[in-house]
C-alpha atoms as a PDB file:
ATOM      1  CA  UNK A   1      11.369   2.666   2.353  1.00  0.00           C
ATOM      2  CA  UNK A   2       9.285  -0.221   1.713  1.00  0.00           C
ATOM      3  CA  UNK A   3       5.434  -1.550   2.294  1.00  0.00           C
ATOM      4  CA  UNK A   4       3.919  -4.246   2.357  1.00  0.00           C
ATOM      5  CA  UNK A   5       0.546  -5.047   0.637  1.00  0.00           C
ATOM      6  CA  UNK A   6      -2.537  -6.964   1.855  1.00  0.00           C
ATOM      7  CA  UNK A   7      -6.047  -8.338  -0.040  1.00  0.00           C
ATOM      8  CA  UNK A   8      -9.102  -8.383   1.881  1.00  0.00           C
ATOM      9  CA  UNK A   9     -10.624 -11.842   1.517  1.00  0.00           C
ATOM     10  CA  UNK A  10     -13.549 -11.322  -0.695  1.00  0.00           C
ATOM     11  CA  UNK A  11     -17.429 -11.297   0.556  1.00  0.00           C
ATOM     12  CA  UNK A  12     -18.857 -14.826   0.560  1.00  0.00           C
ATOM     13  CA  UNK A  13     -21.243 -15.689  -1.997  1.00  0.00           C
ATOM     14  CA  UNK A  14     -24.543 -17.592  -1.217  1.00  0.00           C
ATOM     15  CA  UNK A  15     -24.595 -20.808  -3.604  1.00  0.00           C
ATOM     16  CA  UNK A  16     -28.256 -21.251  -2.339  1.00  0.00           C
ATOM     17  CA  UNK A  17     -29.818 -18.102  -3.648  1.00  0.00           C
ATOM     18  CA  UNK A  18     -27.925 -19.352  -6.937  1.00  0.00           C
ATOM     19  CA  UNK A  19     -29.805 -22.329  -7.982  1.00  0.00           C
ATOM     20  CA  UNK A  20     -34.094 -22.534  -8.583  1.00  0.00           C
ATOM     21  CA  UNK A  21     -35.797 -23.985  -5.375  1.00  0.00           C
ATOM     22  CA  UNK A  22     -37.206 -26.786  -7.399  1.00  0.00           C
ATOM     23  CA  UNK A  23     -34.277 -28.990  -6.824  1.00  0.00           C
ATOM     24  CA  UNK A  24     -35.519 -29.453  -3.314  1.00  0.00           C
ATOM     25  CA  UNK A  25     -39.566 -30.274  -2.204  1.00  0.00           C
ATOM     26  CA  UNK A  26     -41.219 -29.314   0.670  1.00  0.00           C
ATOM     27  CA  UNK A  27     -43.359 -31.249   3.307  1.00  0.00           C
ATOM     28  CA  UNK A  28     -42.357 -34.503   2.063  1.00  0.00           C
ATOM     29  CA  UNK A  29     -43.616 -34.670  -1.760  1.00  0.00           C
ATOM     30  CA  UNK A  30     -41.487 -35.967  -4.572  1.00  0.00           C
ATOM     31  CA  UNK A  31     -40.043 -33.056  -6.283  1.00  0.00           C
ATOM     32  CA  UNK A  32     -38.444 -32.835  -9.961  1.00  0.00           C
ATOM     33  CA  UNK A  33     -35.202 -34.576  -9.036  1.00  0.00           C
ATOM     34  CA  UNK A  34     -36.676 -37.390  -7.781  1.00  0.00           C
ATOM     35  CA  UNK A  35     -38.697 -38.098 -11.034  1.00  0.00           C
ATOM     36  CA  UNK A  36     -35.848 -38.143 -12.860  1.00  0.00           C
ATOM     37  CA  UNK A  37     -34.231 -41.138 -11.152  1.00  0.00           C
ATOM     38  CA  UNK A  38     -31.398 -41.483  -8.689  1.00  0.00           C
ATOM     39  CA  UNK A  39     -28.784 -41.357 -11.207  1.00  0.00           C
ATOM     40  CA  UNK A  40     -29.763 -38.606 -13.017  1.00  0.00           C
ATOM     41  CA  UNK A  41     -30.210 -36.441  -9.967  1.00  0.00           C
ATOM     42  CA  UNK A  42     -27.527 -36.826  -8.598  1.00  0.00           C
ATOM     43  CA  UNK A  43     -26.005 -35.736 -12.267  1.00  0.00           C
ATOM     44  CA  UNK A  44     -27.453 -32.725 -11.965  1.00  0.00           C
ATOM     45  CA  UNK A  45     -26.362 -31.848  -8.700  1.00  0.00           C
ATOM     46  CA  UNK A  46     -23.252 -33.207  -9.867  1.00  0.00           C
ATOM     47  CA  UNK A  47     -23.277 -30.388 -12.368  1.00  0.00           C
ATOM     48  CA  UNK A  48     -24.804 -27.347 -10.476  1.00  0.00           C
ATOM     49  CA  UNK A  49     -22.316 -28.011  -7.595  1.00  0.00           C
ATOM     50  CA  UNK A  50     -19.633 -27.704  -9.937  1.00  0.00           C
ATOM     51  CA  UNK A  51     -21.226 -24.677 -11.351  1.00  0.00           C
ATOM     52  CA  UNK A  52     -21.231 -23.163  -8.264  1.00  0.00           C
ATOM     53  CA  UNK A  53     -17.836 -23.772  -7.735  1.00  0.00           C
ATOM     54  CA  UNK A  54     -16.621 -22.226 -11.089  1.00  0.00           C
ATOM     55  CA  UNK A  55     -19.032 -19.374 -10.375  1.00  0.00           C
ATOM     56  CA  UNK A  56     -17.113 -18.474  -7.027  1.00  0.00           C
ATOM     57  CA  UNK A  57     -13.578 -18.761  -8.604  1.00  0.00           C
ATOM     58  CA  UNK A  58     -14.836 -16.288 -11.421  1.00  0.00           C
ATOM     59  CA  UNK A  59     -15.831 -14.409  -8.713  1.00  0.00           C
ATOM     60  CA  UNK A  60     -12.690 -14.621  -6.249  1.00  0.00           C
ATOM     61  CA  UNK A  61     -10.546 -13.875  -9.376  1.00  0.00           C
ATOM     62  CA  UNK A  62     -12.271 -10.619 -10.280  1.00  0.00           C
ATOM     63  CA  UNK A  63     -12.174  -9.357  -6.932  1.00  0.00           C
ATOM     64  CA  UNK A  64      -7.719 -10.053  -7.019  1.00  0.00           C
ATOM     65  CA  UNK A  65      -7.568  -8.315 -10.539  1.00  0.00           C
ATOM     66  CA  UNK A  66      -9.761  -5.313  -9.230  1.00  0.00           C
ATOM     67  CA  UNK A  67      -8.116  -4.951  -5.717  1.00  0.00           C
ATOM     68  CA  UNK A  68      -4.377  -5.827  -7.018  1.00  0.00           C
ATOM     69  CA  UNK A  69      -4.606  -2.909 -10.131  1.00  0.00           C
ATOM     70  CA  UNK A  70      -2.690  -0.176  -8.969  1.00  0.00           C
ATOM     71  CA  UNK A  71      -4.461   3.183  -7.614  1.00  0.00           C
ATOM     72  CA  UNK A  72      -4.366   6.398  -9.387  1.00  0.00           C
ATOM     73  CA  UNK A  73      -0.610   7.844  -8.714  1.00  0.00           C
ATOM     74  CA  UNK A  74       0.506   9.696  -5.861  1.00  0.00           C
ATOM     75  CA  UNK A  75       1.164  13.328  -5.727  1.00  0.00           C
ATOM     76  CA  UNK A  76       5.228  14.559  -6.690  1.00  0.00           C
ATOM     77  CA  UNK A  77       5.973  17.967  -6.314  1.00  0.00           C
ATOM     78  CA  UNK A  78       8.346  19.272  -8.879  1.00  0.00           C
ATOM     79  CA  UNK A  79      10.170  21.523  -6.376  1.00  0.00           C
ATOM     80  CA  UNK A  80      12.481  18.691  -4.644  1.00  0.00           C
ATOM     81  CA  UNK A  81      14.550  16.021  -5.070  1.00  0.00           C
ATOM     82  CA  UNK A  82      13.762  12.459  -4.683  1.00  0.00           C
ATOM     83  CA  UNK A  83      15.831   9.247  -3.301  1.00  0.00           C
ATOM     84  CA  UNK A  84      15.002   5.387  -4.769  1.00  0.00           C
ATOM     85  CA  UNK A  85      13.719   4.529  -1.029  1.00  0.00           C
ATOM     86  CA  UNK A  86      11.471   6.520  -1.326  1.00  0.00           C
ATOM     87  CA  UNK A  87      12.251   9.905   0.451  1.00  0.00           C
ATOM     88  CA  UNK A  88      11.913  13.441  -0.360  1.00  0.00           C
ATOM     89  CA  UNK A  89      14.478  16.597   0.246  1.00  0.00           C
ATOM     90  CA  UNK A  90      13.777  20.409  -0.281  1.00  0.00           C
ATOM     91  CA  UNK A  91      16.648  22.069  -0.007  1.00  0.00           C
ATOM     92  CA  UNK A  92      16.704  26.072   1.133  1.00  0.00           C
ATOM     93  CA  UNK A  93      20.113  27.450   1.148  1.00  0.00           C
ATOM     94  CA  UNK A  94      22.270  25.281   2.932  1.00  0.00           C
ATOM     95  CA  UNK A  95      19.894  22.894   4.954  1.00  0.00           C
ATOM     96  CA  UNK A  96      17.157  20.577   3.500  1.00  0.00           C
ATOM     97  CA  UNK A  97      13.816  19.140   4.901  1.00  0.00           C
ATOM     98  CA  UNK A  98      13.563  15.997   4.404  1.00  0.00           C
ATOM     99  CA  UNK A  99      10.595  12.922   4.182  1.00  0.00           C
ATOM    100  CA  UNK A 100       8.507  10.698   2.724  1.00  0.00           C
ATOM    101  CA  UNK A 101       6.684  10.805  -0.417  1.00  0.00           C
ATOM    102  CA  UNK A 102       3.137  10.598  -0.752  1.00  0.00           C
ATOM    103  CA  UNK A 103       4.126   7.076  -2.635  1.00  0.00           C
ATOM    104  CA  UNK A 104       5.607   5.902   0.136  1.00  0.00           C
ATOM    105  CA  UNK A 105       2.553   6.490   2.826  1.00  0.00           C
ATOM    106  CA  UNK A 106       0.150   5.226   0.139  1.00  0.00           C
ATOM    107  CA  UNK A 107       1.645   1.962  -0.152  1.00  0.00           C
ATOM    108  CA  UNK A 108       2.884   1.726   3.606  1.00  0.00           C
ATOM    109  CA  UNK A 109      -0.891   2.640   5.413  1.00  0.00           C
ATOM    110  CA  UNK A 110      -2.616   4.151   7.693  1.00  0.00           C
ATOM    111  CA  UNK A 111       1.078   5.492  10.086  1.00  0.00           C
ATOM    112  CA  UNK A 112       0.673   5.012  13.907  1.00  0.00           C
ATOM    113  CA  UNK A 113       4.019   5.589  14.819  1.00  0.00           C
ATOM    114  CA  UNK A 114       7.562   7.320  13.814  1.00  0.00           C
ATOM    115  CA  UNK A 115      10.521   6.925  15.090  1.00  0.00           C
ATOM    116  CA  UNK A 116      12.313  10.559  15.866  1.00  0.00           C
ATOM    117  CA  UNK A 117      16.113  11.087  15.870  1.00  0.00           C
ATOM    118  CA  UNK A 118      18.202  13.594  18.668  1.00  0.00           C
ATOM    119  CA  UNK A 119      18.534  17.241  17.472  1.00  0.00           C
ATOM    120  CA  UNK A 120      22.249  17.300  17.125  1.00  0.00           C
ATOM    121  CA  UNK A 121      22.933  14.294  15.729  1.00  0.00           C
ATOM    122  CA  UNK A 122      24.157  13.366  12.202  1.00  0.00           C
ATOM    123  CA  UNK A 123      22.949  11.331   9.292  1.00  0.00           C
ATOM    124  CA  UNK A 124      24.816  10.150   6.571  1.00  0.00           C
ATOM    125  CA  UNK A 125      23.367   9.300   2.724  1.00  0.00           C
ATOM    126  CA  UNK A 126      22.021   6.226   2.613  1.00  0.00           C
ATOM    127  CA  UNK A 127      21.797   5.208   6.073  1.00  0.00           C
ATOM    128  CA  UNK A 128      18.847   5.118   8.088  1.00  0.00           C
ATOM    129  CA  UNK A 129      17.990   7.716  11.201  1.00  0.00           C
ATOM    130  CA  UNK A 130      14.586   6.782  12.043  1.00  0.00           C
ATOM    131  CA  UNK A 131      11.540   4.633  11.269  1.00  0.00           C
ATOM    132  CA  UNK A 132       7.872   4.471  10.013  1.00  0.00           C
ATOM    133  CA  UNK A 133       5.554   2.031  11.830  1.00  0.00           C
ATOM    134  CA  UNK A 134       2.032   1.674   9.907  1.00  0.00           C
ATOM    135  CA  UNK A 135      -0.890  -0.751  10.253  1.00  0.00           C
ATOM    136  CA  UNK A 136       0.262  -3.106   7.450  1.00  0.00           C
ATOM    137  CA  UNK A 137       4.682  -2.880   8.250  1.00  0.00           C
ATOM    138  CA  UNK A 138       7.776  -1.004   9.409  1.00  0.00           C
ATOM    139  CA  UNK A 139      10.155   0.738   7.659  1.00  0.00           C
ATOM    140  CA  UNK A 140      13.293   2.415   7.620  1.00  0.00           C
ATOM    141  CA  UNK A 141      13.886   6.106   6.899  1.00  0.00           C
ATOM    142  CA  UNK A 142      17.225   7.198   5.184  1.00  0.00           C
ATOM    143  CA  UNK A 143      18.859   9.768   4.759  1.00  0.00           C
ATOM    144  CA  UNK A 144      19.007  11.150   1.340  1.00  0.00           C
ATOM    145  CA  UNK A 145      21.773  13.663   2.508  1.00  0.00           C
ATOM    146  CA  UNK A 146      24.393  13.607   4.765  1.00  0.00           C
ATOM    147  CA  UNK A 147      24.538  16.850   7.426  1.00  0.00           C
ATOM    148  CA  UNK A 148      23.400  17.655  11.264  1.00  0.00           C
ATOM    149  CA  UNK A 149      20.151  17.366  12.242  1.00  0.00           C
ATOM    150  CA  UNK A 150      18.967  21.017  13.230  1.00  0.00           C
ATOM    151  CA  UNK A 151      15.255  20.134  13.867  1.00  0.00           C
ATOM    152  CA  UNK A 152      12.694  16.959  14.217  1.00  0.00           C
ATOM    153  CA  UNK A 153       8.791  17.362  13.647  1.00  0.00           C
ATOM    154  CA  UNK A 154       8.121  16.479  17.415  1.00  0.00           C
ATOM    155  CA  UNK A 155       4.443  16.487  16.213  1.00  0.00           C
ATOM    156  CA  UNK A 156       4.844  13.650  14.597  1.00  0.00           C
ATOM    157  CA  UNK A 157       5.199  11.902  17.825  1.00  0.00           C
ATOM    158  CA  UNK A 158       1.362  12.912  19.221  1.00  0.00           C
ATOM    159  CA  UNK A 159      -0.295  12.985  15.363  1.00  0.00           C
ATOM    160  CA  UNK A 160       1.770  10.522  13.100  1.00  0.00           C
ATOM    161  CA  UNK A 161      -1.404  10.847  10.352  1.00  0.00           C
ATOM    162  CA  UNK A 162       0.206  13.987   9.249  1.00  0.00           C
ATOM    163  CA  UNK A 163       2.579  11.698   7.263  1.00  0.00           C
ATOM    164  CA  UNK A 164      -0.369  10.087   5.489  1.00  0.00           C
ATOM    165  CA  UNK A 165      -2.883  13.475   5.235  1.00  0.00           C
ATOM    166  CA  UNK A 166       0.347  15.930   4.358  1.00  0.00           C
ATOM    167  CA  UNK A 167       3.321  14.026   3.614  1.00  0.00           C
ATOM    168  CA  UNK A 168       4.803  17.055   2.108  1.00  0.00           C
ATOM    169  CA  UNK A 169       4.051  19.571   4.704  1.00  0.00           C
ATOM    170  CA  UNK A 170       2.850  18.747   8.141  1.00  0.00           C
ATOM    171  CA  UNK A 171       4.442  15.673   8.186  1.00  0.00           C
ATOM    172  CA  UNK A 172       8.157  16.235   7.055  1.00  0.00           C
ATOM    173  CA  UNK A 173      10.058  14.438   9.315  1.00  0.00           C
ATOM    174  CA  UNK A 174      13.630  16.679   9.958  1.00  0.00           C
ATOM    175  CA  UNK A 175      15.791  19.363   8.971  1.00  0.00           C
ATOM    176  CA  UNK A 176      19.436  18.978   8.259  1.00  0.00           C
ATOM    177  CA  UNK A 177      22.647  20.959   7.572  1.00  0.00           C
ATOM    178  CA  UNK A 178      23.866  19.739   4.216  1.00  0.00           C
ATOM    179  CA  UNK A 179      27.802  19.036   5.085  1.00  0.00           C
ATOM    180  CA  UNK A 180      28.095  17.449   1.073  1.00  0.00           C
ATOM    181  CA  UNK A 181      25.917  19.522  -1.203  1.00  0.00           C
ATOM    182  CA  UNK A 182      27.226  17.382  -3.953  1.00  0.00           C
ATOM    183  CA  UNK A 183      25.023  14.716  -2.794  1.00  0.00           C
ATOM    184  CA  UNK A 184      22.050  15.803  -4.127  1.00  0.00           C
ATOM    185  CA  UNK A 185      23.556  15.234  -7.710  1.00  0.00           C
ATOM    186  CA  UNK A 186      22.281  11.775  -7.166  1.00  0.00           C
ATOM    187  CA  UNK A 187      18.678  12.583  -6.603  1.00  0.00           C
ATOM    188  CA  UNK A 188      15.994  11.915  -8.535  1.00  0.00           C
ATOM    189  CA  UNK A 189      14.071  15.252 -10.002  1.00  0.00           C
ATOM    190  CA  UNK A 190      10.301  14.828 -10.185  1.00  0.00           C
ATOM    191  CA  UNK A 191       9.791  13.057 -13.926  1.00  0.00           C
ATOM    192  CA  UNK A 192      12.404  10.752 -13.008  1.00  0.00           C
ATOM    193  CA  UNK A 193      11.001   9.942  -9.655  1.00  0.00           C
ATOM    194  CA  UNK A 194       7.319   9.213 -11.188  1.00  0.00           C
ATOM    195  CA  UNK A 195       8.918   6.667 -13.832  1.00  0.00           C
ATOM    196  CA  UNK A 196      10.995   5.264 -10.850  1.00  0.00           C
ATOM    197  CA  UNK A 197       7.765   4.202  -9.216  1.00  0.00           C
ATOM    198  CA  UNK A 198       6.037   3.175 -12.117  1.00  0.00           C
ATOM    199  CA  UNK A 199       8.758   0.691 -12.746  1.00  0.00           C
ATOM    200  CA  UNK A 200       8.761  -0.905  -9.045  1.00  0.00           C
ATOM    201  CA  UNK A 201       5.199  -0.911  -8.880  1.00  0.00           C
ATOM    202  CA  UNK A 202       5.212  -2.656 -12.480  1.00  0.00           C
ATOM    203  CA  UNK A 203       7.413  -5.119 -10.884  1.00  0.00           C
ATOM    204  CA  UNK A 204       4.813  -6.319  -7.970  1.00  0.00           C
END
């Protein structure tokens, strides 16, 4: 599962309120500029134009470096097993609930719509058996295991926030009958998980 990631343009800054008003006169005088001589003047404006410009890329460049560094990390529960796109499995005897990590949702938005498989039906690892629509993308959901689907969170289809307020309860997305419990031998546990995303996000 992938998201992608948009800036906010930052707020506009007035050059106006930056500079003294006594580059400019009022009701026709001669003002400080204009003693000075054409040439000089229009130095000076020369110079607190371009300071204004270099001001606003400070600016503009702080804003990127503040809204780019990465947000405190998301919440991994040490109980279940993790897949690199980004899903999560609990497994209770021979079925597992599966969905998408708090990581996931955090980077993907605010979720407006998912994408339900048929009860019945049967996944296989790796392959994808429904998808996440959020304000910023779309994405894929795999399966981390391979089985039959036994249930579907038909919630999900009326209140698709539960993935972003309770990715971990409310909003788990299916249940499955594990048909190859060897599978899960290539899941992450929940140390390897967090490194896992440390490393992609170090990436972007």
């Amino acid at each position: 599962m992938a998201a992608a990631a948009g800036l906010a343009a930052p707020p506009p800054t007035s050059r106006i309120s930056s500079f003294p008003r006594a580059f400019s006169t009022g009701g026709g005088g001669v003002g400080p500029l204009e003693e000075l001589g054409g040439g000089t003047a229009r130095s000076i404006m020369a110079a607190a134009a371009a300071a204004s410009r270099a001001l606003w890329a400070c600016r503009t460049a702080s804003y990127l470096r503040i809204s780019s560094f990465p947000r405190a990390f998301s919440t991994v529960l040490k109980d279940l097993k993790y897949a690199d796109t980004h899903e999560w499995v609990k497994v209770e005897g021979d079925s597992a609930t599966i969905g998408v990590t708090d990581h996931a949702q955090d980077h993907l938005g605010d979720v407006v719509y998912v994408e339900l498989p048929e009860v019945g039906s049967t996944v296989s690892q790796g392959t994808n058996f429904g998808a996440v629509e959020s304000v910023k993308a779309t994405s894929d959901i795999n399966a981390p295991v391979s089985g039959e689907i036994i249930q579907v969170n038909d919630e999900l289809s009326e209140k698709p926030g539960f993935i972003n307020g309770s990715p971990y309860e409310k909003g788990w997305i299916i249940k499955v009958k594990i048909s190859d419990p060897s599978e899960l031998n290539s899941l992450m546990d929940d140390e390897k998980y967090k490194k896992f995303c440390e490393e992609e996000d170090g990436k972007h």
